[in-house]
Protein backbone atom coordinates (compact mmCIF):
# COMPACT_ATOMS: atom_id res chain seq x y z
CA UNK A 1 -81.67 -41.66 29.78
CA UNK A 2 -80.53 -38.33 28.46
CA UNK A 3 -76.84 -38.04 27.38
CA UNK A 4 -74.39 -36.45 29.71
CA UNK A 5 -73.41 -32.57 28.80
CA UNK A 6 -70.09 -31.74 27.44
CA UNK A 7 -70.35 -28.42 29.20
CA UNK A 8 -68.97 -26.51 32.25
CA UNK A 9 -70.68 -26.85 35.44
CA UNK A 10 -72.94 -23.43 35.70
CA UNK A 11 -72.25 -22.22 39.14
CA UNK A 12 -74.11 -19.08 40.33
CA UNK A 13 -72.31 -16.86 43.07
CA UNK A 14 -74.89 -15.15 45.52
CA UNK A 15 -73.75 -12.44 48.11
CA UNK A 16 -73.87 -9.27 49.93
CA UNK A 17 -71.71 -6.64 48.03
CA UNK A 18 -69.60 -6.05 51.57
CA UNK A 19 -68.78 -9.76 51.27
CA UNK A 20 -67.50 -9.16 47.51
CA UNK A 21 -63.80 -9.74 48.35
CA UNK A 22 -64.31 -13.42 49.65
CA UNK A 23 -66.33 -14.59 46.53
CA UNK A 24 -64.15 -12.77 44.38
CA UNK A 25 -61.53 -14.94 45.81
CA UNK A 26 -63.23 -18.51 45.59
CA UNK A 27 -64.22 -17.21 42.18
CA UNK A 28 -60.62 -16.61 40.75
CA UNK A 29 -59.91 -20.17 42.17
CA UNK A 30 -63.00 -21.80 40.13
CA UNK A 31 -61.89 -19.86 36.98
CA UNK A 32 -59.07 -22.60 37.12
CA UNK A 33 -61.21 -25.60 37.04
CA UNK A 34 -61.52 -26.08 33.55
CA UNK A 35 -64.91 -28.23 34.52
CA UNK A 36 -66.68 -25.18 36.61
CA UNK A 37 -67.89 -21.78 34.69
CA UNK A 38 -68.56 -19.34 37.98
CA UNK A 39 -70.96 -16.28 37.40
CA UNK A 40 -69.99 -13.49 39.56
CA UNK A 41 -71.91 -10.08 39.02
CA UNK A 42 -68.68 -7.56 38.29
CA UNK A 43 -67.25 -9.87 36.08
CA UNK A 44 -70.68 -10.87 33.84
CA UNK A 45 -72.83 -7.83 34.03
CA UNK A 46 -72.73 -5.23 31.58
CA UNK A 47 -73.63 -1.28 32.11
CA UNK A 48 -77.14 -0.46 30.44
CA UNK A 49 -78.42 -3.98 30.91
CA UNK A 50 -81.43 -4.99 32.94
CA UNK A 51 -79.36 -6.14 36.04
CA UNK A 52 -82.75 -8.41 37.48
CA UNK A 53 -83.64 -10.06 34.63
CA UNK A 54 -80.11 -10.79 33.65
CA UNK A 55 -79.72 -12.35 36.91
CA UNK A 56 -82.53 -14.01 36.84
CA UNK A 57 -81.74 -15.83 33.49
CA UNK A 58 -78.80 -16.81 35.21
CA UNK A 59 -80.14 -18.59 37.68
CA UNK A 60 -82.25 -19.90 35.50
CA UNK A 61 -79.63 -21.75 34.36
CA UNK A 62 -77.05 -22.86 36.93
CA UNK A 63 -76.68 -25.92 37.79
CA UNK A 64 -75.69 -24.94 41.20
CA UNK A 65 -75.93 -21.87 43.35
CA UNK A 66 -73.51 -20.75 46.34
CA UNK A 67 -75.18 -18.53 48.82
CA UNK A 68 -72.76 -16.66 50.84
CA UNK A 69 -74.02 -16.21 54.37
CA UNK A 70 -71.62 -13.83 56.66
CA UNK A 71 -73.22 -11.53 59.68
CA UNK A 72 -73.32 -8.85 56.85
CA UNK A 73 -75.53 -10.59 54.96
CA UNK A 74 -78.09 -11.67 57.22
CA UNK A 75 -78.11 -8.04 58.57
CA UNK A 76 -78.70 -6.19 55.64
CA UNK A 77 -81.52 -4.61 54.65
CA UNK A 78 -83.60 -4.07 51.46
C-alpha cells in the first residue's frame, strides 16, 4: 500500500466569473486550513501564460474539484 502524502489537499475551484465573489469567499476561508491548498484562477494565474493548459494541469492534479452551480452558471453561454 502506498504511503500516505505529507502534502496539502489540492482542491480545484470551478465557476462562472459572475459567481467570483462567493468562491472568493469559501476560498479565503480554505486558505486557513493549513491541510487544504485551494486554486482559484485570480489568485494562481499569471498574465502571458497559456490560461487552458495551465488549468488543465491543474486539474490534472487536484485531488478534489468544487463546481459551483448558481442560475448564472447554468445560463451562460460559450
Amino acid at each position: 500500500m502506498p504511503e500516505p502524502q505529507n502534502r496539502p489537499l489540492r482542491v480545484f475551484l470551478c465557476h462562472a466569473s459572475q459567481d467570483k465573489p462567493t468562491v472568493r469567499e469559501l476560498h479565503q476561508r480554505l486558505k486557513t486550513e493549513g491541510w487544504i491548498d485551494s486554486w482559484l484562477d485570480e489568485d494562481r494565474l499569471l498574465l502571458g501564460e497559456d490560461w487552458d493548459l495551465k488549468i488543465q494541469k491543474e486539474l490534472d492534479v487536484a485531488d478534489a474539484v468544487i463546481v459551483f452551480i448558481s442560475d448564472t452558471a447554468i445560463n451562460k453561454e460559450g
